[in-house]
Protein backbone atom coordinates (compact mmCIF):
# COMPACT_ATOMS: atom_id res chain seq x y z
CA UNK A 1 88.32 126.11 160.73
CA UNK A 2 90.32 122.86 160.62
CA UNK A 3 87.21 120.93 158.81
CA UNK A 4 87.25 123.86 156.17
CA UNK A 5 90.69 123.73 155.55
CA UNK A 6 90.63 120.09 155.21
CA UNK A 7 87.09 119.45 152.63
CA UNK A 8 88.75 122.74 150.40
CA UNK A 9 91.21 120.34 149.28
CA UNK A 10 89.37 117.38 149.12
CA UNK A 11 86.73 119.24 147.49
CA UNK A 12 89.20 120.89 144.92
CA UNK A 13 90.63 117.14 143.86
CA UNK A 14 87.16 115.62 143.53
CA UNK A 15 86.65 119.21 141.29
CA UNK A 16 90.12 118.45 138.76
CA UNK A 17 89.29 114.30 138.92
CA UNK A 18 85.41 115.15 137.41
CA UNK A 19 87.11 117.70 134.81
CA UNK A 20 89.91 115.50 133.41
CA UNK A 21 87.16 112.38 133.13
CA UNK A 22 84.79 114.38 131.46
CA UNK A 23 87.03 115.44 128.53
CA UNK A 24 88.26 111.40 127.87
CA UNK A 25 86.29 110.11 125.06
CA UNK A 26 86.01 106.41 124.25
CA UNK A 27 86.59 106.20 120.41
CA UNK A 28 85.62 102.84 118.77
CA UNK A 29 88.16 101.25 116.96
CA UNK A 30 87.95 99.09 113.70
CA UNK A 31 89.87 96.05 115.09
CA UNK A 32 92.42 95.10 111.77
CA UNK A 33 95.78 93.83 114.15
CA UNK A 34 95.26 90.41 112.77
CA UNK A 35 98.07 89.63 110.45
CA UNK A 36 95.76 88.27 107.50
CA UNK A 37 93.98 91.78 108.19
CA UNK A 38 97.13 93.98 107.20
CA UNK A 39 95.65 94.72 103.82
CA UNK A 40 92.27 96.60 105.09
CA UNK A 41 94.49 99.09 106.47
CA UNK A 42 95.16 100.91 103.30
CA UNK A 43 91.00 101.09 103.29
CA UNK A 44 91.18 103.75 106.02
CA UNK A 45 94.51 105.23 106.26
CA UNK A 46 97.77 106.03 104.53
CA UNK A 47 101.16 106.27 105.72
CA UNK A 48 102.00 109.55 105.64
CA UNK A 49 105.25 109.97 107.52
CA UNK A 50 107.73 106.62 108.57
CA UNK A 51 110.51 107.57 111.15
CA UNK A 52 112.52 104.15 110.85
CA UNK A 53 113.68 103.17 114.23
CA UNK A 54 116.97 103.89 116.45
CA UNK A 55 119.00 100.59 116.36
CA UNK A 56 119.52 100.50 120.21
CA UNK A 57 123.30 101.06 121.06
CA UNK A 58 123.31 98.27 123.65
CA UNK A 59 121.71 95.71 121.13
CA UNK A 60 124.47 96.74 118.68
CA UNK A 61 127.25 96.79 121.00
CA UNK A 62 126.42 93.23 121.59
CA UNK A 63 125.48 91.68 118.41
CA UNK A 64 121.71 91.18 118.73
CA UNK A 65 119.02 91.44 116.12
CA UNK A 66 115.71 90.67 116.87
CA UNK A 67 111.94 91.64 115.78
CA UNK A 68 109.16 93.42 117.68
CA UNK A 69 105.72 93.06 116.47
CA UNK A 70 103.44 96.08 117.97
CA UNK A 71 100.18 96.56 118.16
CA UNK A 72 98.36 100.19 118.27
CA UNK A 73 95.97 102.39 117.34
CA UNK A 74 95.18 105.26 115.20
CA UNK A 75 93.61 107.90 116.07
CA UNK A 76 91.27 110.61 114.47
CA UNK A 77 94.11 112.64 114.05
CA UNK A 78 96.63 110.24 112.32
CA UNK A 79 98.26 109.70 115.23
CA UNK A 80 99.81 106.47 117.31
CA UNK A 81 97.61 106.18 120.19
CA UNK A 82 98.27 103.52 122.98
CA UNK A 83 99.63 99.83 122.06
CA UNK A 84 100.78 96.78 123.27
CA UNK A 85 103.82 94.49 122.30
CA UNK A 86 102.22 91.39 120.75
CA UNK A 87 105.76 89.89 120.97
CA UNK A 88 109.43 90.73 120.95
CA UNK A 89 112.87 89.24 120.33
CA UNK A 90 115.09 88.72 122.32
CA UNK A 91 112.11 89.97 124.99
CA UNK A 92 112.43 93.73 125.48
CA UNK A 93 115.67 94.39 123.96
CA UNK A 94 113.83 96.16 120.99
CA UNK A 95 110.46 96.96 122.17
CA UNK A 96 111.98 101.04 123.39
CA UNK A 97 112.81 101.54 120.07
CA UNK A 98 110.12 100.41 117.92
CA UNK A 99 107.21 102.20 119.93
CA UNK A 100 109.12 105.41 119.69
CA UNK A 101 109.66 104.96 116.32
CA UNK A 102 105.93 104.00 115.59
CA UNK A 103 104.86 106.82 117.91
CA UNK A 104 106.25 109.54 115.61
CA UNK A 105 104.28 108.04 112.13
CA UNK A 106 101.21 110.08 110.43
CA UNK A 107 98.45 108.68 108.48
CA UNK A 108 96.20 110.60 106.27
CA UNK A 109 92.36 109.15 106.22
CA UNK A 110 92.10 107.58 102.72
CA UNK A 111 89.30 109.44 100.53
CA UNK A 112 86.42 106.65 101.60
CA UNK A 113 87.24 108.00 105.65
CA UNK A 114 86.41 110.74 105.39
CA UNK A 115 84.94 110.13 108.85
CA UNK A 116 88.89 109.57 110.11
CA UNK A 117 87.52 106.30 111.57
CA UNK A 118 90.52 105.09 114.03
CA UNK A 119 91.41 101.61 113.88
CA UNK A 120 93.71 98.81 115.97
CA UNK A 121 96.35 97.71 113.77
CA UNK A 122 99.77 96.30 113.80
CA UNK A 123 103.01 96.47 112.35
CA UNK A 124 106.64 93.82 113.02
CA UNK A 125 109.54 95.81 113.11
CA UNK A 126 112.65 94.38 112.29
CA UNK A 127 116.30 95.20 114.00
CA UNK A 128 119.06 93.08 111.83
CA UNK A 129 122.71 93.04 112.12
CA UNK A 130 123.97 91.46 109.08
CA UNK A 131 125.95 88.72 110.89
CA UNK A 132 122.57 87.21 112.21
CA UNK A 133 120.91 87.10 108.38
CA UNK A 134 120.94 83.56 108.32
CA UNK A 135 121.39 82.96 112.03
CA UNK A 136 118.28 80.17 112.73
CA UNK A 137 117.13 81.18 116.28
CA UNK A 138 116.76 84.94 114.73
CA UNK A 139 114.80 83.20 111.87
CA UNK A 140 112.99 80.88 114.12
CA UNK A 141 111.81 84.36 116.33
CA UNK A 142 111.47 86.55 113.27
CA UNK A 143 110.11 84.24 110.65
CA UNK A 144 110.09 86.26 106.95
CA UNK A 145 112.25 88.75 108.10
CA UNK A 146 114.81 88.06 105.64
CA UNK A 147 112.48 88.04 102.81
C-alpha cells in the first residue's frame, strides 16, 4: 500500500513533465541582432504597437540616464519572446524597464512573410535626463544617443 501510494505520485509528475515537453516547439530564428543588420528587420516584420518605456523612479530620483541595448526575439505571433541584455548603463539600473517595455510591442509579418518567420533582433533603448545631454561618460556608454 505504501509503494502504491508512493509510484502514484511519482508516476503522475513523470505524466505532467512528458505533457508540458511535448507541447514546446523549437522555432528557428532568422538571426538579424547585429547592429549593421537592423535594416533586414523591416523585411519580415513591422512595428505595429511601441509602448515607450517607464523612466524608473529611482533612476530619476537620482539623476541617472543611461542606455540598454536588448536583444530578443519575435515570435510567430508578433510577439517579444525571450531576450538577453547585450549591455546596459549604468549596469541594471534600466534593464526592468526596457524589457517590459519591449515585451508589450506587436509586429505585423510584412507581405513577403507571409510564413510569420520569427527572427532574433535587437533594439538600444535610451533613458535621458536632460542634465546628462552632453554629460561624456553618458556619451561614452551610449554613443549616438544624442543624435
Amino acid at each position: 500500500m505504501k509503494t502504491t501510494l508512493l509510484i502514484a505520485p511519482i508516476l503522475l509528475t513523470m505524466t505532467a513533465c512528458n505533457t508540458i515537453n511535448s507541447k514546446k516547439v523549437a522555432l528557428d530564428y532568422i538571426d538579424l541582432s547585429k547592429q549593421e543588420q537592423q535594416n533586414q528587420l523591416e523585411q519580415y516584420w513591422t512595428l505595429k504597437k511601441n509602448i515607450p518605456p517607464v523612466y524608473p523612479v529611482s533612476a530619476a530620483a537620482n539623476g541617472k540616464s543611461g542606455c540598454v541595448d536588448v536583444v530578443f526575439g519575435i515570435n510567430p505571433e508578433g510577439k517579444m519572446e525571450g531576450y538577453s541584455i547585450r549591455s546596459s548603463y549604468p549596469k541594471g539600473v534600466f534593464d526592468d524597464a526596457a524589457v517590459i517595455a519591449v515585451s508589450k510591442w506587436r509586429w505585423d509579418p510584412t507581405q513577403d512573410n507571409v510564413a510569420k518567420k520569427p527572427v532574433l533582433t535587437s533594439v538600444r533603448l535610451d533613458f535621458m535626463l536632460l542634465k546628462d545631454a552632453n554629460d561624456a561618460q553618458f556619451l561614452a556608454n551610449c554613443p549616438m544617443a544624442h543624435s
